[in-house]
Protein backbone atom coordinates (compact mmCIF):
# COMPACT_ATOMS: atom_id res chain seq x y z
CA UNK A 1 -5.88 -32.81 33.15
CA UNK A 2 -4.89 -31.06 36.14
CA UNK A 3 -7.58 -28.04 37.64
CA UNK A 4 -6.96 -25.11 39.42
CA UNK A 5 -7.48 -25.39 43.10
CA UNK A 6 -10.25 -23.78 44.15
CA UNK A 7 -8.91 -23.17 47.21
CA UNK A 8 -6.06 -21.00 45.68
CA UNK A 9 -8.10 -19.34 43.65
CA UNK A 10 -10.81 -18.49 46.57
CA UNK A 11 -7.57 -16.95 48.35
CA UNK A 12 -6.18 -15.05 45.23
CA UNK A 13 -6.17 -10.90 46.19
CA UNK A 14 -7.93 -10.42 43.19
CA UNK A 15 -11.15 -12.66 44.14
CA UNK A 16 -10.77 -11.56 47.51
CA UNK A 17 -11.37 -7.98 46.99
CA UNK A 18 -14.31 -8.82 44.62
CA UNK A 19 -15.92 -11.09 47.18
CA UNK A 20 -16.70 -13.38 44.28
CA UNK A 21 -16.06 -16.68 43.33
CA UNK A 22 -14.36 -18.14 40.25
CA UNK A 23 -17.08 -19.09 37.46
CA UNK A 24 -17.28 -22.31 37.01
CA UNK A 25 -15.64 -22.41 33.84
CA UNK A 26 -12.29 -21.25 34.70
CA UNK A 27 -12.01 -24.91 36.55
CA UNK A 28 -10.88 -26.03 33.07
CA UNK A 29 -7.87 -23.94 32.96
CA UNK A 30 -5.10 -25.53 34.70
CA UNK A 31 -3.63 -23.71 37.68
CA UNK A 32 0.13 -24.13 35.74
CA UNK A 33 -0.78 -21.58 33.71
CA UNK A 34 -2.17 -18.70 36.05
CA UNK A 35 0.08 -15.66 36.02
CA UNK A 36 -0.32 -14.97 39.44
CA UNK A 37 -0.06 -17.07 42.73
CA UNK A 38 -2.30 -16.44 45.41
CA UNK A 39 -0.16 -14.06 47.37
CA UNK A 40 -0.18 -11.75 43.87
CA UNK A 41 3.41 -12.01 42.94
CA UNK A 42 4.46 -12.81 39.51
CA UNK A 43 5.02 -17.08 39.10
CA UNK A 44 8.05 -17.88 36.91
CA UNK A 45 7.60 -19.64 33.22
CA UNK A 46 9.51 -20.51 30.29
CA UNK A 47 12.82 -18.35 29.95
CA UNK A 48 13.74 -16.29 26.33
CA UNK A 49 10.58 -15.74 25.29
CA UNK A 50 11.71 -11.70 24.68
CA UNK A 51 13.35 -12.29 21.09
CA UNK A 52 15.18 -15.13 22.59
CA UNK A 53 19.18 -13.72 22.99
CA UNK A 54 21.12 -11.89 25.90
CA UNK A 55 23.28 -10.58 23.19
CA UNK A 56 23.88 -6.94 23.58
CA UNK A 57 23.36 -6.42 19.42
CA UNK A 58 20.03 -8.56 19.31
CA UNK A 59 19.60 -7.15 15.31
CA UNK A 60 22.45 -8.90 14.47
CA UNK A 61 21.64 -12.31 16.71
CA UNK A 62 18.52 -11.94 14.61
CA UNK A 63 20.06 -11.82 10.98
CA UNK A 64 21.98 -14.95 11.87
CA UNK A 65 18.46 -17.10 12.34
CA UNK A 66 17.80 -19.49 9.39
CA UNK A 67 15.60 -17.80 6.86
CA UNK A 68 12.19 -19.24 7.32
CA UNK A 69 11.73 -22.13 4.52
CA UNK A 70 7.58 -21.57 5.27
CA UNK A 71 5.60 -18.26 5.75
CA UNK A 72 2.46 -19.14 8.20
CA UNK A 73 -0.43 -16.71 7.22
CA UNK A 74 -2.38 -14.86 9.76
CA UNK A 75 -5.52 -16.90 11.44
CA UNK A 76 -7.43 -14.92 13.69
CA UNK A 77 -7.18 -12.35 16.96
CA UNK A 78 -7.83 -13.41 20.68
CA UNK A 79 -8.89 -9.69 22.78
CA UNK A 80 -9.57 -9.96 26.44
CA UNK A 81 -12.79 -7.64 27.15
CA UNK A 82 -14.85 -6.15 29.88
CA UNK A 83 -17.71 -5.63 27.21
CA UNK A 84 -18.67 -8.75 25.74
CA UNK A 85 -22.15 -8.14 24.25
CA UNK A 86 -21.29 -4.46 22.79
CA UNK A 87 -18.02 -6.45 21.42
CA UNK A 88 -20.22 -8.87 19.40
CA UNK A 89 -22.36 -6.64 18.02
CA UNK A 90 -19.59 -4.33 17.02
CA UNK A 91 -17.97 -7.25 15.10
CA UNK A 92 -20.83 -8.46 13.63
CA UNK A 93 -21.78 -5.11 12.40
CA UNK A 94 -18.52 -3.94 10.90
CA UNK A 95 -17.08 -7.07 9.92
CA UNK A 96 -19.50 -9.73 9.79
CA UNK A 97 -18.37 -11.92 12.15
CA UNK A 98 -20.55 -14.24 13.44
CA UNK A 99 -20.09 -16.75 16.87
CA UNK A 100 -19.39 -20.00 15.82
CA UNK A 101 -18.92 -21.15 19.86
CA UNK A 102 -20.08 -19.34 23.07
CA UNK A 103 -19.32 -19.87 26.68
CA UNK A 104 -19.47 -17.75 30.12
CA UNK A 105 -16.01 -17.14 29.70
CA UNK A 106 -15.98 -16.09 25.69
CA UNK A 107 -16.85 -16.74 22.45
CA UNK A 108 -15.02 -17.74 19.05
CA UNK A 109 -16.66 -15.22 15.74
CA UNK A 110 -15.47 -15.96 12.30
CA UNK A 111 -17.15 -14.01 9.17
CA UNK A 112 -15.39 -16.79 6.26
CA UNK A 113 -15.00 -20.79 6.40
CA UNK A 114 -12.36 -20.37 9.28
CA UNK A 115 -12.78 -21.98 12.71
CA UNK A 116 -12.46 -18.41 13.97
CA UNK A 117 -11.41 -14.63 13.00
CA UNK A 118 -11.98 -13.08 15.80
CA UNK A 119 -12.27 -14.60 19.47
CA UNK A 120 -13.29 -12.55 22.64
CA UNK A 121 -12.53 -13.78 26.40
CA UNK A 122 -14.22 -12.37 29.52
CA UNK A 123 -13.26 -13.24 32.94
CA UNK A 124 -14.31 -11.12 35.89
CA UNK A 125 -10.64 -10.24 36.57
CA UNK A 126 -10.98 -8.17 33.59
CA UNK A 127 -10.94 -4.51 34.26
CA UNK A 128 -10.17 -1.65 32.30
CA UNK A 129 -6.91 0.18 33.64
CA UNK A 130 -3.68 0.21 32.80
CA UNK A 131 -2.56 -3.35 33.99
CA UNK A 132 -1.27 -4.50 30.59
CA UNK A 133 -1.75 -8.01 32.22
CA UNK A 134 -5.52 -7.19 33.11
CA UNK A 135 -6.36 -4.67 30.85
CA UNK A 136 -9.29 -4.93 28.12
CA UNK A 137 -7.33 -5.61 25.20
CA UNK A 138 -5.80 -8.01 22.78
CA UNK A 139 -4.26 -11.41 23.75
CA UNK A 140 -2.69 -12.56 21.44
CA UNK A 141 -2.55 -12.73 16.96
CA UNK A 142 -2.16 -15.93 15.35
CA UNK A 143 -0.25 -17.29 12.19
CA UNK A 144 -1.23 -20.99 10.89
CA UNK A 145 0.71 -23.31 9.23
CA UNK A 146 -0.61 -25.88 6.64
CA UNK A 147 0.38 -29.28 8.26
CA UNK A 148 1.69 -29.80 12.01
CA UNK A 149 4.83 -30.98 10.55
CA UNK A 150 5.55 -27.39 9.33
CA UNK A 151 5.05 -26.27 12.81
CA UNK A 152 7.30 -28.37 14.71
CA UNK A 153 10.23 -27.60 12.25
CA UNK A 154 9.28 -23.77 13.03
CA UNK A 155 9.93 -24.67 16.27
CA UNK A 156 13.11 -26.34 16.01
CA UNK A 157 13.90 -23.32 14.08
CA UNK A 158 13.30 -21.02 16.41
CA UNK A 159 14.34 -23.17 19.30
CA UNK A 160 17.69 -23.20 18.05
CA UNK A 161 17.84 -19.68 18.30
CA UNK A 162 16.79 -19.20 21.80
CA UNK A 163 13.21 -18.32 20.77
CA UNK A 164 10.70 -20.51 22.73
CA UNK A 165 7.02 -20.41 23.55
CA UNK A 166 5.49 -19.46 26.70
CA UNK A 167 2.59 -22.02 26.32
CA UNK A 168 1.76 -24.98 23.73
CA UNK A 169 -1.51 -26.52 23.92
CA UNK A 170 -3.91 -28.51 21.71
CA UNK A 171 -6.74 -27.08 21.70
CA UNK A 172 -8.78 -29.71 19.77
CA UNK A 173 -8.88 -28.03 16.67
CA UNK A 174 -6.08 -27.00 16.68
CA UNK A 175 -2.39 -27.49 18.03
CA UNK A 176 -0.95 -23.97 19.29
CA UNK A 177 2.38 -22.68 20.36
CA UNK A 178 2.38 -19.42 21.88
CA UNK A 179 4.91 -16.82 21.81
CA UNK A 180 6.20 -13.23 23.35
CA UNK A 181 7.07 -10.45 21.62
CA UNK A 182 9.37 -7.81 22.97
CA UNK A 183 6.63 -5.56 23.61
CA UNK A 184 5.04 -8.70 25.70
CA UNK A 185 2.88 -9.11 23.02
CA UNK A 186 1.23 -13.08 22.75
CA UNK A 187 1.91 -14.45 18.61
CA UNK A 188 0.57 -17.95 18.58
CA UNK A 189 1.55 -20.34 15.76
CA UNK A 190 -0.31 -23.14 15.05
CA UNK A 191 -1.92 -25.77 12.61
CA UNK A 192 -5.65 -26.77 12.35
CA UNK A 193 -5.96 -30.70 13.50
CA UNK A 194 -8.09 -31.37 11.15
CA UNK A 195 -6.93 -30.10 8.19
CA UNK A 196 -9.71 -28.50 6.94
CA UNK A 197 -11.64 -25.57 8.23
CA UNK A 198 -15.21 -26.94 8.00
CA UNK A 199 -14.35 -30.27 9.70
CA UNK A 200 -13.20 -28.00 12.30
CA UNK A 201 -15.49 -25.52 12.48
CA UNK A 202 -18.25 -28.53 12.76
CA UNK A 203 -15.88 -30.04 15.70
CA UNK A 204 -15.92 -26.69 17.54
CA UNK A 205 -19.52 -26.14 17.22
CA UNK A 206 -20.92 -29.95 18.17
CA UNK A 207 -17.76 -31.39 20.31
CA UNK A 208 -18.82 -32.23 23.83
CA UNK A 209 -15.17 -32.69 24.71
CA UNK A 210 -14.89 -28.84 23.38
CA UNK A 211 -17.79 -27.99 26.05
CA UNK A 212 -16.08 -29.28 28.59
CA UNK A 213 -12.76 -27.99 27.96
CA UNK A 214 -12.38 -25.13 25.58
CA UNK A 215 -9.00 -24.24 26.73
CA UNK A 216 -7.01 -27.43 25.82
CA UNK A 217 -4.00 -29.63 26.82
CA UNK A 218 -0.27 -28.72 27.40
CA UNK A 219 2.22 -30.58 25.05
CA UNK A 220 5.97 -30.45 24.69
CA UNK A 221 6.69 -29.54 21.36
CA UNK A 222 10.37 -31.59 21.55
CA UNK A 223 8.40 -34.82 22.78
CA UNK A 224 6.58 -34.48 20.26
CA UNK A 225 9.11 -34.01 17.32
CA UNK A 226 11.39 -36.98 18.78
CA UNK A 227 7.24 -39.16 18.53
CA UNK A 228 7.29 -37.99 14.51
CA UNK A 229 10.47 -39.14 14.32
CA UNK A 230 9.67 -42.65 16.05
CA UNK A 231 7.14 -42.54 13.35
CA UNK A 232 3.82 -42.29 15.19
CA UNK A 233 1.25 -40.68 12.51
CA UNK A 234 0.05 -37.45 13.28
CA UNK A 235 -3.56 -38.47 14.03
CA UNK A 236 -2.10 -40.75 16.79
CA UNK A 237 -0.14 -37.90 18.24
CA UNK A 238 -3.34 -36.07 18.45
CA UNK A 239 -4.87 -38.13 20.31
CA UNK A 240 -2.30 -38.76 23.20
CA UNK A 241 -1.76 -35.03 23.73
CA UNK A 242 -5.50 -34.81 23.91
CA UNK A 243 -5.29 -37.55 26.63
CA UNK A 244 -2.17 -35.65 28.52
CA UNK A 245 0.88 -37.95 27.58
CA UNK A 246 2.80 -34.86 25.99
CA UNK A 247 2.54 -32.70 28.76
CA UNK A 248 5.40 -30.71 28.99
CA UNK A 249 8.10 -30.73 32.21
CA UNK A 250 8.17 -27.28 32.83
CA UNK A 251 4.43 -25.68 32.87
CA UNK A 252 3.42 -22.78 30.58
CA UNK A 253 1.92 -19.68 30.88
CA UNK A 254 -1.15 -18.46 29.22
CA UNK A 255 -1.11 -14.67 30.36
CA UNK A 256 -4.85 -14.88 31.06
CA UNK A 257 -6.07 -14.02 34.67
CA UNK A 258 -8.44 -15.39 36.22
C-alpha cells in the first residue's frame, strides 16, 4: 500500500505554520488521496462527481437515470472534529453511542448491533473556520447495501449516467464507494464484507490488520465487476483488494486533510 511521503507532508503550508509533525497515524493514508499538494493548491481527482452531467437542464438529465431496482438504507455518519472527547461524551449521552474502535486519529461509536453509527475523525489540520474543506463538521453519510453485488450494479447504474465516486476503498469491513453531492457533500455507499454486523463489529474491534490500517485499500469498482463476471467469488475478491490488486488507475480523493 503506498504511504504518504513524509517529506511532502513535513513541507505542506499547513504543517509548516504549525511547526508540527504528522502523527504517526496519518502514514496509513496514502498520499493519492490528500486534497492538497505541498505547495497548497488544489490536486485534481475523479471528474463528474457534481450530479454527474454538463447538461444545462440537469433535472431532466436526472429523470432519464434508471429507477433504482434497490433502495440502500442509511448506515452511519463520519464528522471531522476539533473536540474529540466533548464529542464522545455528547454522543454517548444523548444517543447512546458507545466506541466500538479508537485511535489518535478517531474513533468508530455505534449505540445498536452495527459496526458503527456514528464515527468521529481528528487530525490536527482540523480547525474551526470557515474552510468547508477544514472545517469541524461532517464528512460524509452513508447508505449500505445488502450484498456487494447490489453495489457494483449501483455503480454501473450510476456510472452510466456520468455519476462516479471520488474514492472507493475497502475498508476491511466493509467495501465503500464514495460520492459528491452538489453541495460538495461526501454520500458513501457501501456493503458490510462480512455480511453480518457482529462478525464485523468483532473484526473491527480485535483485527490487527484494522490497527494498522484503519483507513483501507483503493479498488476500481469496473475491475472489479469485469472479476464477478470472470466468476471469482466474492470472498476471493476481498481478499485481493485487501492485498492491492484492484487498485484503481486514476487515484481518489478522500477530502480529509491531513
Amino acid at each position: 500500500m503506498a504511504q504518504i511521503d513524509a517529506g511532502m507532508l513535513q513541507k505542506s503550508a499547513t504543517w509548516a505554520e504549525s511547526g508540527r509533525s504528522p502523527p504517526q497515524w496519518c502514514d496509513a493514508i496514502p498520499a493519492c488521496r490528500l486534497r492538497h499538494d505541498a505547495s497548497g493548491s488544489e490536486k485534481p481527482y475523479r471528474a463528474a462527481t457534481r450530479g454527474g452531467s454538463t447538461s444545462d437542464n440537469k433535472e431532466e438529465t436526472m429523470n432519464d437515470i434508471k429507477q433504482i431496482e434497490e433502495r440502500p438504507i442509511l448506515h452511519h455518519v463520519t464528522l471531522k472534529t476539533t473536540r474529540m472527547e466533548e464529542m464522545l461524551a455528547w454522543y454517548r449521552a444523548v444517543v447512546g453511542c458507545v466506541p466500538n474502535f479508537r485511535f489518535e486519529g478517531g474513533a468508530w461509536t455505534t449505540n445498536d448491533t452495527a459496526n458503527h453509527r456514528v464515527a468521529l475523525l481528528q487530525t490536527p489540520a482540523i480547525r474551526n473556520d470557515p474552510d468547508k474543506l477544514h472545517h469541524a463538521g461532517m464528512h460524509h453519510m452513508a447508505f449500505e447495501f445488502a450484498t456487494l453485488d447490489g453495489l457494483l450494479a449501483n455503480y454501473a447504474r450510476l456510472a452510466e449516467a456520468g455519476i462516479l465516486p471520488h474514492a472507493c476503498l475497502d475498508h476491511g469491513l466493509t467495501t465503500s464507494f464514495y460520492y459528491e453531492d452538489p453541495d460538495g457533500n461526501s454520500v458513501e455507499l457501501q456493503c458490510d464484507n462480512f455480511g453480518n454486523w457482529n462478525l464485523s463489529s468483532e473484526w473491527m474491534r480485535t483485527s490487527q490488520e484494522f490497527v494498522r490500517n484503519p483507513i483501507g485499500e483503493e479498488c476500481d469498482p469496473p475491475k472489479m465487476i469485469a472479476a464477478r463476471k470472470a466468476g471469482m467469488s466474492v470472498a476471493e475478491l476481498h481478499q485481493r483488494t485487501r492485498a492491492g490488486e484492484f487498485r484503481p488507475a486514476v487515484p481518489g480523493d478522500l477530502h480529509l486533510p491531513v
